[in-house]
PDB file of N, CA and C in Angstrom:
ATOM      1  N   UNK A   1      -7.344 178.186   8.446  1.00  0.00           N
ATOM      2  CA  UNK A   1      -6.656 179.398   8.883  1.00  0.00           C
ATOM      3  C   UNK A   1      -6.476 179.395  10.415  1.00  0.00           C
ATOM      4  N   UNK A   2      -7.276 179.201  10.926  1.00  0.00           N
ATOM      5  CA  UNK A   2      -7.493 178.986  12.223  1.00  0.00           C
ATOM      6  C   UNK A   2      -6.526 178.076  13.091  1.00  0.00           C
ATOM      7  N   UNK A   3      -6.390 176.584  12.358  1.00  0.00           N
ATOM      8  CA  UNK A   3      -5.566 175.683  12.929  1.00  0.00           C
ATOM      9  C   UNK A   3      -4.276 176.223  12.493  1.00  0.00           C
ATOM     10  N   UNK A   4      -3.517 176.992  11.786  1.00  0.00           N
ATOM     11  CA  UNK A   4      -2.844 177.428  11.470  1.00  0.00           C
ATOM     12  C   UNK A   4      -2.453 178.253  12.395  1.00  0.00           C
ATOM     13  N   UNK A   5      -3.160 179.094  12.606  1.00  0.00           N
ATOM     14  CA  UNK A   5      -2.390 180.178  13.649  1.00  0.00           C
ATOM     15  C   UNK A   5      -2.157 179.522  14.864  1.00  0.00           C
ATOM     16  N   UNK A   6      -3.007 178.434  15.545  1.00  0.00           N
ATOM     17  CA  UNK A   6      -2.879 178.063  16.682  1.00  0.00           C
ATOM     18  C   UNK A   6      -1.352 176.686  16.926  1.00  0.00           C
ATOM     19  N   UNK A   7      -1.171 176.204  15.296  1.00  0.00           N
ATOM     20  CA  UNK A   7      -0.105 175.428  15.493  1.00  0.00           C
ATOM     21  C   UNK A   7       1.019 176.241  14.900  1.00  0.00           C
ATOM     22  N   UNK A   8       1.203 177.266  14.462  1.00  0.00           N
ATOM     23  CA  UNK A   8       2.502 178.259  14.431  1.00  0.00           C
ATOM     24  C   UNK A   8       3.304 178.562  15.949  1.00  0.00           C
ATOM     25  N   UNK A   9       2.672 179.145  16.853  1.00  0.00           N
ATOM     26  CA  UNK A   9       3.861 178.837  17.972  1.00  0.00           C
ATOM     27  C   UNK A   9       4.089 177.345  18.698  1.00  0.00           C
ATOM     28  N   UNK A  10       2.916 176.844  18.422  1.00  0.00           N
ATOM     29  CA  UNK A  10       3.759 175.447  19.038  1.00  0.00           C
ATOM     30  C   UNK A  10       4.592 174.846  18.535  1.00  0.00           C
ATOM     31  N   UNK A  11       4.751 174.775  17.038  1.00  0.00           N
ATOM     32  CA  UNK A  11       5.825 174.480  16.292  1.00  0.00           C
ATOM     33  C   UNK A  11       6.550 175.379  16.163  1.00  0.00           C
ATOM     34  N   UNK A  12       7.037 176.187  17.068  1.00  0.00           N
ATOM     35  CA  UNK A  12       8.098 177.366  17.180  1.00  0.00           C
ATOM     36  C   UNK A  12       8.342 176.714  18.107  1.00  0.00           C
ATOM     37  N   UNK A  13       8.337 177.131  19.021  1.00  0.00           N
ATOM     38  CA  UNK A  13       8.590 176.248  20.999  1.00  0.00           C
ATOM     39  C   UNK A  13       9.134 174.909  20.368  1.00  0.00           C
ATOM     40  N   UNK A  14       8.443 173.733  19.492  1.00  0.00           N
ATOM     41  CA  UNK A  14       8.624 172.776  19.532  1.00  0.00           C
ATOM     42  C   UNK A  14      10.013 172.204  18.827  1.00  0.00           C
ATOM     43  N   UNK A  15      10.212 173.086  18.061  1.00  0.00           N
ATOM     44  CA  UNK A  15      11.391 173.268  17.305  1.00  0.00           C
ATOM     45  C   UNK A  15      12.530 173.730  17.834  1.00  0.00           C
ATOM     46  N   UNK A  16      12.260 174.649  18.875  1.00  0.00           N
ATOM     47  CA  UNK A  16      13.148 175.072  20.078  1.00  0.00           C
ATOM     48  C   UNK A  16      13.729 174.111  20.712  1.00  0.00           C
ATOM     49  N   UNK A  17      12.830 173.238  21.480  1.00  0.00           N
ATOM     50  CA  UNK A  17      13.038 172.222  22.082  1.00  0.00           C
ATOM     51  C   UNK A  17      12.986 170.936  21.864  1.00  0.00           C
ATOM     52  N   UNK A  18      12.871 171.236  20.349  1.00  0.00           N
ATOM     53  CA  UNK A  18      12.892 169.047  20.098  1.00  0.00           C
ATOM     54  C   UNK A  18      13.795 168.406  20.423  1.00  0.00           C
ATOM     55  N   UNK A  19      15.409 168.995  20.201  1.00  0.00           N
ATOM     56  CA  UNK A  19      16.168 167.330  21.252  1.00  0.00           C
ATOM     57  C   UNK A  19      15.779 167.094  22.067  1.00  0.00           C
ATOM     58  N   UNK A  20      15.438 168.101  22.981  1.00  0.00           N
ATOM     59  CA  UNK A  20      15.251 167.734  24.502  1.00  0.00           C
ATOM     60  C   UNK A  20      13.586 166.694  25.213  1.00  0.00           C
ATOM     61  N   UNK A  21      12.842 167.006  24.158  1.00  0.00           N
ATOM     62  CA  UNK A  21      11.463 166.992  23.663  1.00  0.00           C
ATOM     63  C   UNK A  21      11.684 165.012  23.105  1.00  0.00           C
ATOM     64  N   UNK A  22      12.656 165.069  22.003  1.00  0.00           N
ATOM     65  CA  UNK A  22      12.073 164.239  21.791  1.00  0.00           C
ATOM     66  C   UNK A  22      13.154 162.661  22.161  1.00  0.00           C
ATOM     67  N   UNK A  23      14.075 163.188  22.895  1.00  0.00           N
ATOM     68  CA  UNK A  23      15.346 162.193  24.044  1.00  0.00           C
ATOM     69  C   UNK A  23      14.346 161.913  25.316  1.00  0.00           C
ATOM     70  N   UNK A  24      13.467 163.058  26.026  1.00  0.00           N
ATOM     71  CA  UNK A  24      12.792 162.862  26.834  1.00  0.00           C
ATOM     72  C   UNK A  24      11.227 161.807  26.492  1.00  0.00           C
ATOM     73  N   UNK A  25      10.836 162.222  25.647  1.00  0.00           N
ATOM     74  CA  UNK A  25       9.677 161.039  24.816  1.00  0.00           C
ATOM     75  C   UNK A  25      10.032 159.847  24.629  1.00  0.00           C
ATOM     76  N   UNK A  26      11.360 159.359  23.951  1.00  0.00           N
ATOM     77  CA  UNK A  26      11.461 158.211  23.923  1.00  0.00           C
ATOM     78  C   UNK A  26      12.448 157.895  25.002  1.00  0.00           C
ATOM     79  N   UNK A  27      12.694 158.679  25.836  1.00  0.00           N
ATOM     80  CA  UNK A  27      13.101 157.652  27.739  1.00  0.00           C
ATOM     81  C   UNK A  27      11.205 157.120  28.038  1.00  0.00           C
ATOM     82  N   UNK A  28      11.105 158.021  27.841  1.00  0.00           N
ATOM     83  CA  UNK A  28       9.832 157.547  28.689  1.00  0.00           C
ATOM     84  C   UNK A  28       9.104 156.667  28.187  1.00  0.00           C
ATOM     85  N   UNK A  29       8.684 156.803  26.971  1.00  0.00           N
ATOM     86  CA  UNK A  29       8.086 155.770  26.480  1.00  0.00           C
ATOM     87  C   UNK A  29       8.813 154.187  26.077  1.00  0.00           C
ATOM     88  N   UNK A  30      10.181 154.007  26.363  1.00  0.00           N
ATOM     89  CA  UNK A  30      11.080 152.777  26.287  1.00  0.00           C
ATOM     90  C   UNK A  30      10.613 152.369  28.094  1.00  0.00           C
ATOM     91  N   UNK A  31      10.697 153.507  29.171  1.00  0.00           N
ATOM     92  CA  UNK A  31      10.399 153.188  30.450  1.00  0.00           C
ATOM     93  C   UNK A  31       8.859 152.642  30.621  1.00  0.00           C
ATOM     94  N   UNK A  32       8.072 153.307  29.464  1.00  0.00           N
ATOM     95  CA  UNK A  32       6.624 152.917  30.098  1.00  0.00           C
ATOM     96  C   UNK A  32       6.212 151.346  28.950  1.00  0.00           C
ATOM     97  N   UNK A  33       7.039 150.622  28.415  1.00  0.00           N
ATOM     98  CA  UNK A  33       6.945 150.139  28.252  1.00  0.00           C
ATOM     99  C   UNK A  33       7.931 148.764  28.406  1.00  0.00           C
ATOM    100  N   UNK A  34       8.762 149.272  28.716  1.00  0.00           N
ATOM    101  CA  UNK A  34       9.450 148.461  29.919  1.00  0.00           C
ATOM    102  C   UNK A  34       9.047 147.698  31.336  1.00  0.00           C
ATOM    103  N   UNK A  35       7.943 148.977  31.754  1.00  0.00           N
ATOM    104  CA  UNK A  35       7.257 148.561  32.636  1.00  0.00           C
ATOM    105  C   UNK A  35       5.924 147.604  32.419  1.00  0.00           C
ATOM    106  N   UNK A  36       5.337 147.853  31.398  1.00  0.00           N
ATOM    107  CA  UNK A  36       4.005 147.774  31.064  1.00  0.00           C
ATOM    108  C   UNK A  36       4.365 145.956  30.927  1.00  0.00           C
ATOM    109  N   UNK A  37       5.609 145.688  30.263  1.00  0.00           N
ATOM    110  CA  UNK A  37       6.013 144.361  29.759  1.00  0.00           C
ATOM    111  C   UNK A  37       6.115 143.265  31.209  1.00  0.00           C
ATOM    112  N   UNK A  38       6.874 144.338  31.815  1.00  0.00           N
ATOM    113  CA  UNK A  38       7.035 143.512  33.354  1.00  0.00           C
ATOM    114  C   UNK A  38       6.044 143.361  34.053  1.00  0.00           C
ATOM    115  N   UNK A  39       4.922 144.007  34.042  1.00  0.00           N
ATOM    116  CA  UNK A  39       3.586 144.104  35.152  1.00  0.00           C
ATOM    117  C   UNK A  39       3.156 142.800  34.208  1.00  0.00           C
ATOM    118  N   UNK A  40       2.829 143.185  32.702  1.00  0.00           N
ATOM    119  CA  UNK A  40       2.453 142.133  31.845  1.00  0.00           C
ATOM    120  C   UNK A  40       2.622 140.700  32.293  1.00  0.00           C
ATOM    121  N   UNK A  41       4.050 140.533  32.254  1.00  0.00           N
ATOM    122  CA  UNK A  41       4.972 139.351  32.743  1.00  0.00           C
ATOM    123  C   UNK A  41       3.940 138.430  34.257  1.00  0.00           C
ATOM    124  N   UNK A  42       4.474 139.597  34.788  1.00  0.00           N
ATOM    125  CA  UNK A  42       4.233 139.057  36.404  1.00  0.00           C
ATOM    126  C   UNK A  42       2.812 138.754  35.987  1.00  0.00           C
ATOM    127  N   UNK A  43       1.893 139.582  35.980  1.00  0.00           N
ATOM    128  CA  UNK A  43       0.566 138.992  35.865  1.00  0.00           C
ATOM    129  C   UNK A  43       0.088 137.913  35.427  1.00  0.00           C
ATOM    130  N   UNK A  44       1.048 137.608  34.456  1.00  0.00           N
ATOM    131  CA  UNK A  44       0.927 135.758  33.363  1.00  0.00           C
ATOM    132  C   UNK A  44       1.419 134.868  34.249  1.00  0.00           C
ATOM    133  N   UNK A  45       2.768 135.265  35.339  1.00  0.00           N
ATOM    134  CA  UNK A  45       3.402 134.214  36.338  1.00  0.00           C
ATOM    135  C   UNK A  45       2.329 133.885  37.032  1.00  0.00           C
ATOM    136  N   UNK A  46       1.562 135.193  37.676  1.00  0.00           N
ATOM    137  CA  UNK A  46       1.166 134.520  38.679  1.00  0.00           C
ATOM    138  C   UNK A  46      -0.328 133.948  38.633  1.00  0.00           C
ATOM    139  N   UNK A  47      -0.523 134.638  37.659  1.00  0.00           N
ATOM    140  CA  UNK A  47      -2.033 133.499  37.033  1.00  0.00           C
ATOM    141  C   UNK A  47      -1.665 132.040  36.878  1.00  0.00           C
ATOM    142  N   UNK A  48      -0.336 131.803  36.177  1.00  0.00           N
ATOM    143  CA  UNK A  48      -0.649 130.085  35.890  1.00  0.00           C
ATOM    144  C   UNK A  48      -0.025 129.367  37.245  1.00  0.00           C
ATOM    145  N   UNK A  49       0.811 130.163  38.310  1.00  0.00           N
ATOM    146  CA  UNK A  49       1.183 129.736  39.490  1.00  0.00           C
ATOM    147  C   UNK A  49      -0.088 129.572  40.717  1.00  0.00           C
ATOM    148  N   UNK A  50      -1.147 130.402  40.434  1.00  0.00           N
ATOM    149  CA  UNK A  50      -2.366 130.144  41.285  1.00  0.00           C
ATOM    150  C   UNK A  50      -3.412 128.997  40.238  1.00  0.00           C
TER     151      UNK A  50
END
């Protein structure tokens, strides 16, 4: 009952705002793993270059 009442307005709000919610989630998470791949990258270059 409890978790219930407390996830009724967030899934109001969330429903409000899911395009925006969830276009913004996956920029970011395509960006943070975009990045994560490239730091990845470089770190393997420059280990077998030293």
């Amino acid at each position: 009952m409890r978790r219930e009442k407390r996830i009724c307005p967030m899934s109001n709000s969330r429903a409000f705002l899911w395009p925006i919610t969830e276009m913004y989630d996956h920029y970011l998470r395509s960006e943070i793993l975009k990045a994560f791949i490239s730091l990845v990258v470089r770190l393997l270059s420059f280990t077998f270059h030293v």
